[in-house]
Protein backbone atom coordinates (compact mmCIF):
# COMPACT_ATOMS: atom_id res chain seq x y z
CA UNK A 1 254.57 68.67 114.23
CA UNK A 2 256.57 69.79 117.33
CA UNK A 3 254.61 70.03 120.74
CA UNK A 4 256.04 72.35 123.28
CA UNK A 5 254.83 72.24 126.49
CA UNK A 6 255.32 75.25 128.94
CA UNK A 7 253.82 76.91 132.18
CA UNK A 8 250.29 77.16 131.61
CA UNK A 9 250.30 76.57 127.67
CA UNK A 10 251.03 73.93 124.98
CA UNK A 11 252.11 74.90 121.77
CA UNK A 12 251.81 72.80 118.56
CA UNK A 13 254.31 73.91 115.58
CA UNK A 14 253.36 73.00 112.18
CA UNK A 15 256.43 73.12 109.92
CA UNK A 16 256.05 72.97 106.03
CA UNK A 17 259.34 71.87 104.92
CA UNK A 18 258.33 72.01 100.93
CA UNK A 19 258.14 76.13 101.21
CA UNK A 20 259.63 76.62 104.76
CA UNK A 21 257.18 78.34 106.82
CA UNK A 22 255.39 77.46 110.46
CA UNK A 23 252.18 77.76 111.87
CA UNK A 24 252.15 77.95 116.03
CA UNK A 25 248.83 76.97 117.92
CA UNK A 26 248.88 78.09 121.53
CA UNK A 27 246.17 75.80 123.90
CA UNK A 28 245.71 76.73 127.73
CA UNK A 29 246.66 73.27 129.53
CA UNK A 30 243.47 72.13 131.32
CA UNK A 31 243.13 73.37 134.86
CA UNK A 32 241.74 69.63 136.28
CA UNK A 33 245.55 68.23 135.49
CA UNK A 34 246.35 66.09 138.59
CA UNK A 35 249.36 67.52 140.33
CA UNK A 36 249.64 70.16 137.95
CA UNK A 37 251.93 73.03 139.98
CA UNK A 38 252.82 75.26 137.10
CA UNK A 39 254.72 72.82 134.54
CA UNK A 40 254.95 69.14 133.47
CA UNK A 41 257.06 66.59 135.06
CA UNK A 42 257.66 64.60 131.47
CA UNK A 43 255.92 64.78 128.37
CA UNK A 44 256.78 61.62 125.94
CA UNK A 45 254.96 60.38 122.14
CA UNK A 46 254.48 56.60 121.46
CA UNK A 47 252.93 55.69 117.63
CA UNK A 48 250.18 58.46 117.88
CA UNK A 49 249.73 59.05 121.42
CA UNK A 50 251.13 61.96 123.64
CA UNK A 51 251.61 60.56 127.03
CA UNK A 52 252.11 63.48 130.08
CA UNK A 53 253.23 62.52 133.70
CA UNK A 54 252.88 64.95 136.86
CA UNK A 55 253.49 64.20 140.33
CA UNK A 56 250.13 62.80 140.61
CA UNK A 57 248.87 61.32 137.39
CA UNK A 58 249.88 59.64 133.68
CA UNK A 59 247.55 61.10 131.20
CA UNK A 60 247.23 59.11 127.90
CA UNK A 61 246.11 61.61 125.03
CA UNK A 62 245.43 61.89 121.04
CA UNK A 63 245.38 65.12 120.28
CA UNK A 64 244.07 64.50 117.37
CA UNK A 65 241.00 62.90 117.99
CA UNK A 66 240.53 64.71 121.22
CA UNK A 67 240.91 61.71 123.60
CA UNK A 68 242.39 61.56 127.15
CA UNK A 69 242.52 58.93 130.02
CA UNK A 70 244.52 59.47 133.09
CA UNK A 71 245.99 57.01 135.90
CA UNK A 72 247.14 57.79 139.67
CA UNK A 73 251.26 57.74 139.53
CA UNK A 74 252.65 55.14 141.90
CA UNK A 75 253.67 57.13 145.23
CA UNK A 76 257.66 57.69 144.77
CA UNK A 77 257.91 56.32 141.50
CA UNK A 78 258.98 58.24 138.28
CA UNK A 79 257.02 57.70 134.90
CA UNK A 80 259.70 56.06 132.61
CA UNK A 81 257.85 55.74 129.40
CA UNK A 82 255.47 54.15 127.03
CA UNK A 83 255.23 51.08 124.82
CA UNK A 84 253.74 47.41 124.22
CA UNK A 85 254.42 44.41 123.56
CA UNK A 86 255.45 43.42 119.75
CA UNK A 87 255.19 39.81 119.73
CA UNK A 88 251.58 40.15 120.04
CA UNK A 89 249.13 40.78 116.95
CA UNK A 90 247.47 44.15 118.89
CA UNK A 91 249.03 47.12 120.71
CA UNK A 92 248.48 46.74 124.51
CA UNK A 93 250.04 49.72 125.64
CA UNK A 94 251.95 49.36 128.91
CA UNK A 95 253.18 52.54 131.40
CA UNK A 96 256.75 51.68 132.55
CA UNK A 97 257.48 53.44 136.35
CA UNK A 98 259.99 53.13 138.23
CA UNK A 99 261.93 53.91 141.96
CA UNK A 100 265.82 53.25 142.37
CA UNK A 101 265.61 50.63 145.86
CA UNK A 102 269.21 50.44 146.51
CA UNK A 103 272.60 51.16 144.96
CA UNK A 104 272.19 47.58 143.15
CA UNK A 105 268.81 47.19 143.08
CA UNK A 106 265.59 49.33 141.08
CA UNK A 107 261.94 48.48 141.81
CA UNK A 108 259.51 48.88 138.73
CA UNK A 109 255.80 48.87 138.12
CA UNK A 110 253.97 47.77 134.56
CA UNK A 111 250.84 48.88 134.06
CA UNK A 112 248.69 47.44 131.01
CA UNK A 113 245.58 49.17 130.03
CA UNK A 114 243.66 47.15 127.96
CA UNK A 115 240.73 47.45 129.62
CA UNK A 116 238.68 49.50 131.83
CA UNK A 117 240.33 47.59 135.02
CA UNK A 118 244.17 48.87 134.20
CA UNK A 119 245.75 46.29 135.70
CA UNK A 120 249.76 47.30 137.56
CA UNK A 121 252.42 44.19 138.49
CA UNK A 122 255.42 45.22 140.71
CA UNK A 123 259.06 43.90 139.39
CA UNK A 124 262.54 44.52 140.93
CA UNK A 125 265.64 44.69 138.25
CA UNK A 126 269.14 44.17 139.04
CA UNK A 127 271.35 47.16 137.61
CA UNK A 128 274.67 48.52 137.21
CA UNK A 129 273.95 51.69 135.80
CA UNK A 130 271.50 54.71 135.53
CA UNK A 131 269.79 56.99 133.15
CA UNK A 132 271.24 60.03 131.73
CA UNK A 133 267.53 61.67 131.30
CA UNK A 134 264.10 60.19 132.23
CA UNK A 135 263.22 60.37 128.61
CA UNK A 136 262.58 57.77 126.74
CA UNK A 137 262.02 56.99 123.41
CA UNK A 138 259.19 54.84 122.09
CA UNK A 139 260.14 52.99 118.54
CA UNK A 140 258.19 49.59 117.29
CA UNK A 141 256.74 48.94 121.38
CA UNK A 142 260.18 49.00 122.86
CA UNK A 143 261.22 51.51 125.30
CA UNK A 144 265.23 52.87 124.81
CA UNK A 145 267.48 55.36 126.89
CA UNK A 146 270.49 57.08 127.16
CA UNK A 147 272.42 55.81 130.31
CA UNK A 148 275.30 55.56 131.24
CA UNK A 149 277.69 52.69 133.53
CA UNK A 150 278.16 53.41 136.91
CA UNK A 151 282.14 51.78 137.55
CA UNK A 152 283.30 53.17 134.33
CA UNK A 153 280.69 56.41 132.89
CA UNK A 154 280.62 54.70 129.59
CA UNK A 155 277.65 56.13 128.11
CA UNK A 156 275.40 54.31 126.09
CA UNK A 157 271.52 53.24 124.52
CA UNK A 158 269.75 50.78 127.29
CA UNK A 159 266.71 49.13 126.19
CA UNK A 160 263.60 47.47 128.11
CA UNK A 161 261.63 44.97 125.90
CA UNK A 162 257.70 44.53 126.89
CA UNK A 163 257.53 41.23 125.10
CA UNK A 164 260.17 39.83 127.44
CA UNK A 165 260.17 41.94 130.42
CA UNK A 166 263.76 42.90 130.43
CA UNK A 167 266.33 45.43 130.66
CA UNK A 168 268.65 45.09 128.05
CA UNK A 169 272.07 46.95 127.16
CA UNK A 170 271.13 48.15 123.67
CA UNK A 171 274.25 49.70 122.22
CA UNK A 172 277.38 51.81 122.19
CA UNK A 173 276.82 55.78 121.50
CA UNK A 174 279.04 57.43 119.11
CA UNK A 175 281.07 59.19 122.19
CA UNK A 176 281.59 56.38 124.85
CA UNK A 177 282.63 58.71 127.62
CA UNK A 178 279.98 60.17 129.55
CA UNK A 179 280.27 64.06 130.52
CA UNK A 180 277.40 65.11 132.55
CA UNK A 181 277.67 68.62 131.50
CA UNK A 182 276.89 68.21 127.94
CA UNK A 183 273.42 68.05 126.45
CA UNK A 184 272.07 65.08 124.86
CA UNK A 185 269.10 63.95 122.82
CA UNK A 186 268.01 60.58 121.19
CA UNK A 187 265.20 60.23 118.78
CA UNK A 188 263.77 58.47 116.25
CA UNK A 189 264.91 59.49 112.69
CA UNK A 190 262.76 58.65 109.65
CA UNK A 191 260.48 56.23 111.61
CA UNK A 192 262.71 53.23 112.52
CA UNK A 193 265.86 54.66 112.95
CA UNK A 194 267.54 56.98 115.53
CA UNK A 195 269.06 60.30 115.66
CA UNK A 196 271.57 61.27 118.44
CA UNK A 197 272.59 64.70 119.39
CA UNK A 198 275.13 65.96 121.57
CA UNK A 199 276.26 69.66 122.51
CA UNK A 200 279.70 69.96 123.96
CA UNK A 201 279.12 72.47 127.31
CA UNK A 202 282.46 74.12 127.16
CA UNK A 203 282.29 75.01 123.29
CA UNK A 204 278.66 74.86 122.78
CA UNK A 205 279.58 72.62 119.22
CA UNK A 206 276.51 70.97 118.42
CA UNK A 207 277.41 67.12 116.80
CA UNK A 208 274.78 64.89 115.36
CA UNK A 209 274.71 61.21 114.27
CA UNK A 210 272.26 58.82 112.70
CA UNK A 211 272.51 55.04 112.55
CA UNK A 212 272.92 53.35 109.35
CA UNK A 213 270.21 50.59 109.54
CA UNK A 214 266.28 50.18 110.94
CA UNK A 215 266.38 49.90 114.67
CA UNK A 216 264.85 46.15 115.45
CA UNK A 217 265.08 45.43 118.87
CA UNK A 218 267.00 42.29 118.83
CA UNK A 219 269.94 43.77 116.48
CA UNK A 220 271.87 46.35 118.89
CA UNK A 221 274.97 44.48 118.53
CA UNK A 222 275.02 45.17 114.67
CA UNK A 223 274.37 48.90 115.07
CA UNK A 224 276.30 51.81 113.71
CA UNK A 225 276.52 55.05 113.49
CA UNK A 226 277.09 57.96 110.90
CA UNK A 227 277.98 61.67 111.69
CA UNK A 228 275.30 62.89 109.92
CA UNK A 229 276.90 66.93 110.84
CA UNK A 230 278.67 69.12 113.06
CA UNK A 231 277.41 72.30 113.63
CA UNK A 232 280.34 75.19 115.11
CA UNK A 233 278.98 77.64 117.30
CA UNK A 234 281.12 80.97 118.00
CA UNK A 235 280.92 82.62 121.45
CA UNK A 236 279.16 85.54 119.84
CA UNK A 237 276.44 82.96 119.14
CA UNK A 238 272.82 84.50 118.99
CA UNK A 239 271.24 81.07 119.80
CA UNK A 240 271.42 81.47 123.54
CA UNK A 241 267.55 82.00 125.06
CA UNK A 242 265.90 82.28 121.77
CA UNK A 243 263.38 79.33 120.13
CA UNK A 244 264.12 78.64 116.35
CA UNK A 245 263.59 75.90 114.35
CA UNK A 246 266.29 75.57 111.70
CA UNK A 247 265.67 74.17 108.11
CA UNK A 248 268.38 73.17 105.92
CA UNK A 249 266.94 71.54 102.64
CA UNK A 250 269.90 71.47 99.65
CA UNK A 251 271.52 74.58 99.68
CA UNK A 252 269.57 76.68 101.27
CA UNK A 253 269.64 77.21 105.30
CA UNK A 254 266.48 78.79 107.06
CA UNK A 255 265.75 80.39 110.78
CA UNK A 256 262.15 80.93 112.17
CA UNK A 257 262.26 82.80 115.43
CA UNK A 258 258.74 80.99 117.76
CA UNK A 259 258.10 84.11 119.59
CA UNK A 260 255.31 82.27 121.41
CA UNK A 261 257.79 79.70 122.86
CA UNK A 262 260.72 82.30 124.11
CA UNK A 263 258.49 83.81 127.18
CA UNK A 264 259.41 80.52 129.57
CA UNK A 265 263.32 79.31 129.16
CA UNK A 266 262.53 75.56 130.51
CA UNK A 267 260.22 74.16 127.87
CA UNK A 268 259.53 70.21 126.97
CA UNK A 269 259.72 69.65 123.60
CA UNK A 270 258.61 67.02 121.79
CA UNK A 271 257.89 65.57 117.80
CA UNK A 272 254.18 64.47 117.48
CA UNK A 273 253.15 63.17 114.24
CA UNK A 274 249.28 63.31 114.10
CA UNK A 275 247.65 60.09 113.41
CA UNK A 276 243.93 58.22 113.61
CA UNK A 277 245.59 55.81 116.73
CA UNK A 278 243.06 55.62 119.50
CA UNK A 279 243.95 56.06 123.37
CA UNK A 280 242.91 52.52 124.69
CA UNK A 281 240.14 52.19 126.60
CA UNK A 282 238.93 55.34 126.16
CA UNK A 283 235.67 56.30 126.08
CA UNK A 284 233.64 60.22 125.17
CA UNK A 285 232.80 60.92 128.54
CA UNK A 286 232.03 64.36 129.94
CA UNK A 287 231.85 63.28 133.86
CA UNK A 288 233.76 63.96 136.79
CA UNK A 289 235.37 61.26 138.43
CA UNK A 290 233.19 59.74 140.76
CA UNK A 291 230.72 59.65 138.18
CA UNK A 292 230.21 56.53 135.82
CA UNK A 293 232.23 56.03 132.17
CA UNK A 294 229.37 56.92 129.84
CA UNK A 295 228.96 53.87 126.94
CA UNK A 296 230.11 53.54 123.60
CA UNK A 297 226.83 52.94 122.68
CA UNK A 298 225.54 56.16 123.49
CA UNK A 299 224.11 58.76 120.53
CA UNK A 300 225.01 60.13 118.45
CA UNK A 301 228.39 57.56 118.20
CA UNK A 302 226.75 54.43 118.42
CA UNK A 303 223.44 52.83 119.31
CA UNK A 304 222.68 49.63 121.54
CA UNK A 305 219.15 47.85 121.16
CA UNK A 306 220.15 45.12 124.06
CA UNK A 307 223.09 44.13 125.69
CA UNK A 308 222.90 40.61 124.30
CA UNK A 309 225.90 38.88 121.59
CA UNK A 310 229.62 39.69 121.92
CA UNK A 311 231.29 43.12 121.72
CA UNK A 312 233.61 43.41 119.02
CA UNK A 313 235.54 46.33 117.23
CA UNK A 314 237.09 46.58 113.64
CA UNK A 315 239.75 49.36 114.42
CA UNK A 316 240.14 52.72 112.92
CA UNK A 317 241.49 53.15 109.13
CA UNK A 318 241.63 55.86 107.00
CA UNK A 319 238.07 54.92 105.07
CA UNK A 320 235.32 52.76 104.09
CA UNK A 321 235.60 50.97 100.99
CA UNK A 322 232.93 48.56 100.67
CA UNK A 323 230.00 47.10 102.72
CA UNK A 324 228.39 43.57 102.57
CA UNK A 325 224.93 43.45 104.54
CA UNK A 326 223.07 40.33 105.02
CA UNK A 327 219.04 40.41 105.47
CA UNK A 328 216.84 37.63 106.94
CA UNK A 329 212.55 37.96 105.74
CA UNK A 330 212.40 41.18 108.48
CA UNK A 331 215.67 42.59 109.72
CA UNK A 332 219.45 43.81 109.30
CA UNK A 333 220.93 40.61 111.01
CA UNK A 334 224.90 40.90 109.08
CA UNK A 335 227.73 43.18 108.08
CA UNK A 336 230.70 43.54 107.04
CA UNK A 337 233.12 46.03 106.26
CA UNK A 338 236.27 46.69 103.94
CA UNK A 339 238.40 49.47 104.82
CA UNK A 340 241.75 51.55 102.94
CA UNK A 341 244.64 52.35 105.00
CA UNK A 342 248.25 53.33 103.56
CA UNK A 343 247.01 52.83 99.96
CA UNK A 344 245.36 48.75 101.04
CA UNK A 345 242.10 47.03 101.45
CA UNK A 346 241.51 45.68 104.29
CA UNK A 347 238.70 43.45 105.14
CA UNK A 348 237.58 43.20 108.47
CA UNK A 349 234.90 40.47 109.99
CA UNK A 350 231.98 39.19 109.19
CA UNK A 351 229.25 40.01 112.42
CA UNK A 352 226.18 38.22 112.61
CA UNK A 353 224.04 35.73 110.69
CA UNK A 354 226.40 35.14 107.84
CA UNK A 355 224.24 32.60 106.62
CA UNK A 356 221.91 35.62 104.85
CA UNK A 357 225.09 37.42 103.13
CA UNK A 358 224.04 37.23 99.23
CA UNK A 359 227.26 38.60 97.62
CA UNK A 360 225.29 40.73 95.59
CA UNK A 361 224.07 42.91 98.50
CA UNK A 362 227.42 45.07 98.32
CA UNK A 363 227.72 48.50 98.78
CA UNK A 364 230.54 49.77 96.64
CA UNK A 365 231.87 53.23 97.96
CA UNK A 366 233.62 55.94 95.31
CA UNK A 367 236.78 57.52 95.12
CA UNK A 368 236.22 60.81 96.85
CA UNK A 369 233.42 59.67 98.86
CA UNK A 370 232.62 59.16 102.25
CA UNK A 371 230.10 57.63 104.93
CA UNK A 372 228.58 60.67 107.04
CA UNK A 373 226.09 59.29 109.03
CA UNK A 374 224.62 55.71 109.43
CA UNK A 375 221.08 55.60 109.78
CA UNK A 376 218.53 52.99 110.96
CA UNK A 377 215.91 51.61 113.46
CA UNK A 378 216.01 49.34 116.57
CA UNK A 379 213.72 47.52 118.94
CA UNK A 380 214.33 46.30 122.54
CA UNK A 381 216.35 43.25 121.24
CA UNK A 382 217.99 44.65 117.93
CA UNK A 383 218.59 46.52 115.05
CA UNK A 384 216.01 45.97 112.51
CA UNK A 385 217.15 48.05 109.75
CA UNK A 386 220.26 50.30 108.44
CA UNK A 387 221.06 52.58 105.77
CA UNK A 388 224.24 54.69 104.93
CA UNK A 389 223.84 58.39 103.94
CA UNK A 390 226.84 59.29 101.87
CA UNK A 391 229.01 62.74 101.66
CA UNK A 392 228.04 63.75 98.16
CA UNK A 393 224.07 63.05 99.21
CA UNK A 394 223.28 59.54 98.06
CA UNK A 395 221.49 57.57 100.47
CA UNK A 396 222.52 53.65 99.98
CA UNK A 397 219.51 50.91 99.93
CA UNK A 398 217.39 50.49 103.26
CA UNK A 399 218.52 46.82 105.10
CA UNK A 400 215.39 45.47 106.56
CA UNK A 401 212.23 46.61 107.77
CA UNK A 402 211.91 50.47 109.12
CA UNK A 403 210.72 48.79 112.77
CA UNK A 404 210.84 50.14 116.27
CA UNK A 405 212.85 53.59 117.04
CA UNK A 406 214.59 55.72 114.78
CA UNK A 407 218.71 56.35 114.85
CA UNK A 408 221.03 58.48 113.62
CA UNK A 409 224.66 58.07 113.99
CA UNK A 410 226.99 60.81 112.93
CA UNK A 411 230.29 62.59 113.73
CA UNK A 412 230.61 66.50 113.68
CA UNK A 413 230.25 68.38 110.08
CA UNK A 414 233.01 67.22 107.71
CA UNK A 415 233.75 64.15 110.11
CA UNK A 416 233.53 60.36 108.09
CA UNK A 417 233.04 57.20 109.27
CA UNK A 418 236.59 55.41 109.56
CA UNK A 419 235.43 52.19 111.72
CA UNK A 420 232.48 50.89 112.86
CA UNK A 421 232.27 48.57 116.47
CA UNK A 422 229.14 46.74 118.35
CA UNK A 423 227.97 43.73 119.28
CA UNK A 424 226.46 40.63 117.57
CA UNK A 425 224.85 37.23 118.68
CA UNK A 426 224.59 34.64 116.01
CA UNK A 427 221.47 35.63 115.06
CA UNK A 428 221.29 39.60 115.23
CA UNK A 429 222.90 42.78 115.32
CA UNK A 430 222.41 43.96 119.03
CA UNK A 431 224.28 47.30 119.37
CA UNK A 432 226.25 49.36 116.76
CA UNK A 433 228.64 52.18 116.95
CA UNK A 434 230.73 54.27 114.36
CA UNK A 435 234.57 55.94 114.81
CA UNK A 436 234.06 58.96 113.02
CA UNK A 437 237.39 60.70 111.97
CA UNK A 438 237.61 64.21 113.32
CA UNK A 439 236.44 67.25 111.22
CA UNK A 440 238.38 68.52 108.66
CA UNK A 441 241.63 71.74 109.28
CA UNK A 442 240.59 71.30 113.18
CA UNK A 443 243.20 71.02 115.79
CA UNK A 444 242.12 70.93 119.36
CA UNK A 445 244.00 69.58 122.76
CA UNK A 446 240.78 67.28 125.22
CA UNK A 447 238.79 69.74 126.69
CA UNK A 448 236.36 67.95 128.24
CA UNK A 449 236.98 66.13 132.29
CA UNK A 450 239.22 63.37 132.77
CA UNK A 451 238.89 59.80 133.50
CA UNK A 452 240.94 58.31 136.63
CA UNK A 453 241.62 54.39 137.02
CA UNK A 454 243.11 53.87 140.28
């Protein structure tokens, strides 16, 4: 899917490659963007998330699932991109911003958000050179750009590593001399490689290369490249102010004009592949923002009966395979929950009392069929009972004793649960919540007020 992002509108572009066609989606852009004046700054992708900077804030955003958070941009610094940290077991997204300080010198800001209280650390970098464009691109946590060096315009891939902190000469680019005039684009081709495009300004010949190998951050020395094509463009050329997308599959070569995206010349572009990936820290909150973050654990996504136990979260996966629940003589007190993601079963932890887990109480989900709601009742100090009410009508076995208030957690119609959070002590279940998936053929940008961390 490309996202195009224009005054006052973002476009999403659905191609079907199999029988070459395109769907376009136009979405107003939401009038409480801070610093919006009329067009974006930068608009970047990292794994799943679409990440937007303006003069005056970063916003963090799934399409997808609807979900935005937004930070206040560092006063003269320029949002640089996206990424984490891949020596650790778990994602812990980190904005890289940065302001040049002197001819030698470049002053930097890292800002994790893996919690409500984003937390920002100043740096200052030594460098030699400079980037060609402020885009950056995002592949396995590590940020990479085209730059170029200042004493001899060499042009080539610079890399900053998360896990280490560093700027890092990557590697060479298939034309080593830089020329300023041309136009230039790196990507990511085929998920862990990269693509590299360059159009000549004087001919307008369009050249593109591929490298040969998975991109790994620690391999740039052993990286080469493969002219994948060159593309000749004749002065006569119709491709000047129009918006195609060209597919070339075998033998056959085909042109869709995107009427919606020629109105504006300056557009950002950008491939988004739609995924389940959740913007961190996020939570569904409808509030200005000097109100309070509303909780997780807030109907009809989740329930809390006290705030005793510790918080914990499974994830999000593509569905729920299998359930064990453990009962004491009254109440729900365990669970735990086996998931499928990319074709495996994953099994994720045991909360609770697992003392009362009799393997026989397993809930055995079929192909084809999905949790819808999660059902239940609580008291002041937890959840007494649960049941699961299933897509295709069944309603599993009642867990414990119907006690204390009624709940019912569900997503919106077609939506299934895909990951379930809350919070345990070792003796009961104190507060539960579900990630529902979003509802079925429905595409929508956040339309709901942002959250600011300052």
């Amino acid at each position: 899917m490309e996202l195009s992002f224009k005054r006052e509108k973002i476009c999403s572009v659905e191609v079907n490659l199999d029988v070459p066609s395109i769907e376009v989606h136009s979405h107003n852009l939401p009038s409480y963007i801070p610093g919006y004046n009329g067009f974006f700054m930068t608009v970047e992708y990292c794994d799943g998330l679409v990440v937007y900077a303006t003069e005056n804030g970063i916003g963090i955003c799934n399409p997808l699932l609807r979900q935005i958070r937004w930070i206040k941009s560092k006063v003269n610094y320029r949002y640089n991109g996206v990424g984490y940290d891949n020596s650790r077991p778990e994602n812990h997204y980190k904005i890289f911003e940065s302001c040049p300080y002197s001819d030698t010198t470049v002053k930097a800001s890292i800002t994790e958000f893996v919690s409500d209280a984003w937390i920002s650390k100043p740096y200052e970098f030594a460098y030699d050179w400079d980037f060609m464009s402020s885009y950056s691109v995002s592949l396995n946590g590590a940020l990479y750009w085209v730059a170029f060096h200042m004493a001899s315009d060499d042009q080539f891939i610079q890399s900053f590593d998360f896990s280490t902190e560093k700027f890092e000469p990557y590697c060479l680019l298939p034309n080593k001399k830089c020329d300023p005039s041309n136009a230039r684009s790196l990507a990511v081709f085929r998920g862990d490689r990269f693509s590299y495009l360059e159009q000549n300004y004087e001919t307008r010949n369009i050249e593109i290369w591929v490298t040969k190998k998975e991109i790994k951050i620690e391999n740039g020395k052993a990286v080469e490249w493969m002219n994948l094509m060159k593309v000749s463009v004749p002065k006569w050329s119709s491709l000047r102010e129009k918006a195609c997308i060209y597919i070339a599959k075998g033998d056959k070569f085909h042109e869709i004009i995107i009427n919606d995206l020629v109105e504006y010349p300056t557009r950002h572009n950008r491939t988004y592949v739609p995924s389940l990936v959740p913007v961190p820290t996020f939570t569904m909150s409808n509030r200005s923002k000097t109100q309070q973050v509303e909780s997780r654990f807030t109907p009809p996504r989740g329930i809390q009966a006290s705030d005793g136990g510790n918080e914990w979260d499974d994830g999000i996966f593509h569905n729920v395979k299998k359930i064990n629940v453990g009962v004491n003589d009254f109440d729900t007190v365990f669970v735990k929950f086996h998931y499928s993601k990319y074709n495996r079963i994953e099994a994720g932890a045991g909360h609770g009392n697992a003392t009362t887990h009799n393997p026989d109480d397993e809930i055995m989900i079929a192909g084809g069929d999905y949790i819808e709601a999660v059902e239940g009742t609580y008291t002041e100090s937890h959840i007494t009972s649960i049941t699961f009410r299933m897509r295709k009508g069944d309603m599993m076995p009642q867990y414990g004793r119907l006690n204390g208030t009624p709940f019912s957690l569900r997503g919106e119609r077609g939506s299934k649960a895909i990951g379930f959070y809350g919070r345990s002590s070792g003796v009961h279940l104190t507060a539960l919540g579900v990630h529902f998936s979003p509802p079925p053929l429905y595409y929508s940008f956040p339309n709901h007020s942002p959250v600011f961390n300052y």
